[in-house]
N, C-alpha and C. Protein backbone atom coordinates (compact mmCIF):
# COMPACT_ATOMS: atom_id res chain seq x y z
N UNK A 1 45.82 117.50 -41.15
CA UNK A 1 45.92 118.94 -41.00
C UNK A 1 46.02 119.28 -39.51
N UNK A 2 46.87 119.99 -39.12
CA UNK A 2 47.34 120.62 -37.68
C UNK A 2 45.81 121.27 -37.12
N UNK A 3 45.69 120.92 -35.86
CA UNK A 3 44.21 121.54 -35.48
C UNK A 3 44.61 122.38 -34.09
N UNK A 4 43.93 123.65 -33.42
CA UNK A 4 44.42 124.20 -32.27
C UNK A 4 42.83 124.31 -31.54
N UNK A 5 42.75 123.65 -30.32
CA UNK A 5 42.13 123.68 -29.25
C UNK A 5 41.91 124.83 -28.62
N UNK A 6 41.18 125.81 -28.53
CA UNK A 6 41.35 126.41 -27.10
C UNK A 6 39.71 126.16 -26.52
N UNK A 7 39.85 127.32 -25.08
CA UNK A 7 38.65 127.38 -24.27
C UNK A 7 37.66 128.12 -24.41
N UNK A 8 36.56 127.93 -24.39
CA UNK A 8 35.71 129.43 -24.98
C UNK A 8 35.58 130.05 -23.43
N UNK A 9 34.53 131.08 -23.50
CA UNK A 9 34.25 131.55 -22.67
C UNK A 9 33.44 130.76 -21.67
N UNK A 10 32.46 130.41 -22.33
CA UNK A 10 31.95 129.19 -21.32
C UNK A 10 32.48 127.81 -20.85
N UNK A 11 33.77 127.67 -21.33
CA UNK A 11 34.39 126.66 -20.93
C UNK A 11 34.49 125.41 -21.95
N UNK A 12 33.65 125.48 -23.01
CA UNK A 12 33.62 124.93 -24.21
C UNK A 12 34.86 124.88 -24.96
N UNK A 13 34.90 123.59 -25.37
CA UNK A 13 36.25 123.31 -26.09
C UNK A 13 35.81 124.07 -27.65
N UNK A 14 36.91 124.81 -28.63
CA UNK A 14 36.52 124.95 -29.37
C UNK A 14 37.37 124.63 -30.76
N UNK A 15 37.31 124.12 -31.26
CA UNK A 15 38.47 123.51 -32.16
C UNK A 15 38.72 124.18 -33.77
N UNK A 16 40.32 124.23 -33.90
CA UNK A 16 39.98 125.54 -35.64
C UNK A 16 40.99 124.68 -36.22
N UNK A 17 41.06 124.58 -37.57
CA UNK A 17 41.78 123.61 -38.47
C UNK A 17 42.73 124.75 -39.06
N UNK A 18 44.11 124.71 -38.66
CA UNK A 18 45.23 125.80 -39.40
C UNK A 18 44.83 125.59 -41.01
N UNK A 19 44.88 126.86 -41.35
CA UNK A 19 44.97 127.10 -43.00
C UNK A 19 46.48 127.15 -43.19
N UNK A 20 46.77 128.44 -42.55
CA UNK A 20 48.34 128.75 -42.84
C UNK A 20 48.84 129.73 -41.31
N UNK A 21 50.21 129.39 -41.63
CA UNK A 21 50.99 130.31 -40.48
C UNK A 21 52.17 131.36 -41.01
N UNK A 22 52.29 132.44 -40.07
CA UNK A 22 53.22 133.11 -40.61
C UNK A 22 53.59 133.78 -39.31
N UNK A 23 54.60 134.81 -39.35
CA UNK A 23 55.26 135.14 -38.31
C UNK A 23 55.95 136.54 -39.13
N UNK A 24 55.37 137.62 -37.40
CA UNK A 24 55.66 138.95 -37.76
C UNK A 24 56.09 139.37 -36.58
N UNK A 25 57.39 139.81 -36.43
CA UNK A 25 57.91 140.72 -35.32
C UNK A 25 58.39 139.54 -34.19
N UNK A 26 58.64 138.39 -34.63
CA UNK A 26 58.77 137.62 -33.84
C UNK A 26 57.29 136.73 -33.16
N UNK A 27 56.12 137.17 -33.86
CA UNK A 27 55.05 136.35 -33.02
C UNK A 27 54.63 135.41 -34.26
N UNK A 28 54.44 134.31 -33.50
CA UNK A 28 53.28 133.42 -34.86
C UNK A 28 51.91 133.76 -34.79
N UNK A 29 51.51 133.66 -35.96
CA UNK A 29 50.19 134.18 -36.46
C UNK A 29 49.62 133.18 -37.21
N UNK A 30 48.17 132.94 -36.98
CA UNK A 30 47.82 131.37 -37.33
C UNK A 30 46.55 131.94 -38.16
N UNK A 31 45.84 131.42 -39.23
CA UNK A 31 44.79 131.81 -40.03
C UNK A 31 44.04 130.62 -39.83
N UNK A 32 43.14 130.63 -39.28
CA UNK A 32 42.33 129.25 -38.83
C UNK A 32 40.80 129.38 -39.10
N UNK A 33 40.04 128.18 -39.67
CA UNK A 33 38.80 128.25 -39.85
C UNK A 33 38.23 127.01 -38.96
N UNK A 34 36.88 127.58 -38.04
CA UNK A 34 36.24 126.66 -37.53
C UNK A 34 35.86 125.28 -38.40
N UNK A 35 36.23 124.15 -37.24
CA UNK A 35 35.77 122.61 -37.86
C UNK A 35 34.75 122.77 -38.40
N UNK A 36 33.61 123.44 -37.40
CA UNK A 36 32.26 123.21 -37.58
C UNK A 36 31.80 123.78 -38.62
N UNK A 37 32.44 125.34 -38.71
CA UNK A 37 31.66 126.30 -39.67
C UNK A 37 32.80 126.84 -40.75
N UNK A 38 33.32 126.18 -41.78
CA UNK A 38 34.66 126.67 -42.35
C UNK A 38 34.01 127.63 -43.51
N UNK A 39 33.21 128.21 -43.44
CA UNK A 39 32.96 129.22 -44.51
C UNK A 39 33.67 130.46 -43.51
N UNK A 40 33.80 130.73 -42.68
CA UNK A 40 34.48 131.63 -41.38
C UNK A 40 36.21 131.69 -41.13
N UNK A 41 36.74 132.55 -40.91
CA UNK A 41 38.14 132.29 -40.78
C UNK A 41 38.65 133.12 -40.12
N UNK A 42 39.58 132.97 -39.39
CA UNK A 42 40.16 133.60 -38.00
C UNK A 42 41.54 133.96 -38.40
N UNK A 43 41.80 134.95 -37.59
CA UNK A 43 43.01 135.22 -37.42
C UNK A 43 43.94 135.07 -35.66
N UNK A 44 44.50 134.25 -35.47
CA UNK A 44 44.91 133.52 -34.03
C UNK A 44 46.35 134.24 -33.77
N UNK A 45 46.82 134.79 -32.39
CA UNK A 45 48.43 135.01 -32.36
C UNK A 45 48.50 134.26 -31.26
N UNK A 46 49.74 133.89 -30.96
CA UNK A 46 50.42 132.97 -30.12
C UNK A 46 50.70 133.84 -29.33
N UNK A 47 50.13 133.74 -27.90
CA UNK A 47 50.80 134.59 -27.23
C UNK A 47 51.26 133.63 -25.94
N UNK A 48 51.83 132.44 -26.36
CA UNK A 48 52.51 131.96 -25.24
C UNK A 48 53.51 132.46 -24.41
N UNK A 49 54.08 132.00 -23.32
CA UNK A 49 55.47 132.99 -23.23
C UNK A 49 56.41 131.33 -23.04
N UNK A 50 57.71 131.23 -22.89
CA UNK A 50 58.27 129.83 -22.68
C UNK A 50 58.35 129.36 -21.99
N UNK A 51 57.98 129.76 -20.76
CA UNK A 51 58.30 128.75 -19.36
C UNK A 51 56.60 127.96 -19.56
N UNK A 52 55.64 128.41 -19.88
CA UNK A 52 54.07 127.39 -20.52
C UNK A 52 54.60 126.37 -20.96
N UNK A 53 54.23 125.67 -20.51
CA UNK A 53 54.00 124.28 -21.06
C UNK A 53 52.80 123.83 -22.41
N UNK A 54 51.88 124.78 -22.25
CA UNK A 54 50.88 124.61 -23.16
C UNK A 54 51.11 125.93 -24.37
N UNK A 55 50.51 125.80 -25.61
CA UNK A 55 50.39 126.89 -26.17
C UNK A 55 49.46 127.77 -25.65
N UNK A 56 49.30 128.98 -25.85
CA UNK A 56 48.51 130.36 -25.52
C UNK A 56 47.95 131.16 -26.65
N UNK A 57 46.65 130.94 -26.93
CA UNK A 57 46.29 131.59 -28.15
C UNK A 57 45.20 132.93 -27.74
N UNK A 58 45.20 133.77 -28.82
CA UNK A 58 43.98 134.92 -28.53
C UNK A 58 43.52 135.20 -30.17
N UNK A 59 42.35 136.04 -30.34
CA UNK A 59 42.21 136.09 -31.62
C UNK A 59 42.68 137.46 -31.55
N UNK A 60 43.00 138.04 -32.79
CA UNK A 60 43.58 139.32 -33.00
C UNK A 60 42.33 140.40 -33.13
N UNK A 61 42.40 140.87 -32.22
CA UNK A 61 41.23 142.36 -32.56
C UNK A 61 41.55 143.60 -32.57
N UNK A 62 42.89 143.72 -32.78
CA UNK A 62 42.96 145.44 -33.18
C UNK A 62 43.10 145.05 -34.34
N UNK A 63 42.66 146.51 -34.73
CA UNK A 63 42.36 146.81 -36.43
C UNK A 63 43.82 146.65 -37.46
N UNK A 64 44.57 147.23 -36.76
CA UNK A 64 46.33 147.95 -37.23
C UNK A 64 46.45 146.45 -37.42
N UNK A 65 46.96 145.88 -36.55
CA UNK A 65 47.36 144.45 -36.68
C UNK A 65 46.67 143.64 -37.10
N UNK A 66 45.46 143.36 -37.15
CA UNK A 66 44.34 142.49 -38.04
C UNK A 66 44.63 142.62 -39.77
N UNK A 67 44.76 144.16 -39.61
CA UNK A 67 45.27 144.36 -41.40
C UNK A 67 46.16 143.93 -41.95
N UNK A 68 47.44 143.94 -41.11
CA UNK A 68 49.00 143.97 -41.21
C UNK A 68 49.26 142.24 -41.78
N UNK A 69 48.30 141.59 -40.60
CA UNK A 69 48.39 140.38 -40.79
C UNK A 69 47.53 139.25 -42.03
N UNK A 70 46.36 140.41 -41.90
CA UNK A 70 45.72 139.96 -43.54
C UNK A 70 46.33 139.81 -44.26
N UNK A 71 46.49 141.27 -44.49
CA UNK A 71 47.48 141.52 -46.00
C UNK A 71 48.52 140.73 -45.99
N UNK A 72 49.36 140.07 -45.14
CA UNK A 72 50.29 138.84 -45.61
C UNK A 72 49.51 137.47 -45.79
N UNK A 73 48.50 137.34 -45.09
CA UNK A 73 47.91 135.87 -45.59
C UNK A 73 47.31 135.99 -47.51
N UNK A 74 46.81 137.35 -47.54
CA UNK A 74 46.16 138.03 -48.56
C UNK A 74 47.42 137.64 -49.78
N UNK A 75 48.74 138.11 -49.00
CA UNK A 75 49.60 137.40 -50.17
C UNK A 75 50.29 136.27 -50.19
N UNK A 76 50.46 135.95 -49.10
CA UNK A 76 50.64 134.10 -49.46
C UNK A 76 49.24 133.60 -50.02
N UNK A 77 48.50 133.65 -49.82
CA UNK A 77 47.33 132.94 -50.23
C UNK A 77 46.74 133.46 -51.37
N UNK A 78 46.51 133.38 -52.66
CA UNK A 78 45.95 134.39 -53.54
C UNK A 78 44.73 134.13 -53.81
N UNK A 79 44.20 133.13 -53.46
CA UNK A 79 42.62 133.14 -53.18
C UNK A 79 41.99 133.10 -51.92
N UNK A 80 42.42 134.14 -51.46
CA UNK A 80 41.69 134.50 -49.68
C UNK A 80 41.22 136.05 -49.63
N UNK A 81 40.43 136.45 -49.34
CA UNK A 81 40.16 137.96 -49.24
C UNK A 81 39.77 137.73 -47.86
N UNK A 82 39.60 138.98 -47.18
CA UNK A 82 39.49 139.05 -45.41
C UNK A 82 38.17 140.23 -46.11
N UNK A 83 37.31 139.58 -44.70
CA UNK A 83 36.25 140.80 -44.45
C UNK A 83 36.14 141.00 -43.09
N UNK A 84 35.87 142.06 -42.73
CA UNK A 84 35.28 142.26 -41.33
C UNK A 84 34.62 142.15 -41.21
């Protein structure tokens, strides 16, 4: 299973195991649950740009777009519900 690395705030590596990906408006959008704690699940956008060499991830925290992007994992996936 595809896994994505990033940095925490303290500099801590933190590692999330892709569930699924999808892509809206041109961005990828990644649904990821921590290694450690997979009862939890994230919502990740790519915000690389192309001259990076590395990928660029953030978690999604506006509301508008947090929904937008549920509701498509909500329907590819038919056993996933999102909570806040």
């Amino acid at each position: 299973m595809e896994t994505i690395i990033m940095l925490g705030e303290n500099g801590e590596e933190l590692e999330f195991e892709v569930i699924e990906t999808t892509k809206l408006g041109g961005v990828d959008y990644y649904l990821v649950c921590d290694t450690e704690d997979e009862e939890s699940a994230y919502i990740l956008k790519d915000i690389s740009k192309m001259e990076e060499e590395v990928s660029v991830y953030e978690f999604v925290e506006d509301d508008k777009e947090y929904d937008a992007i549920a509701a498509i994992f909500e329907e590819i996936m038919d056993d996933v519900d999102f909570e806040k």
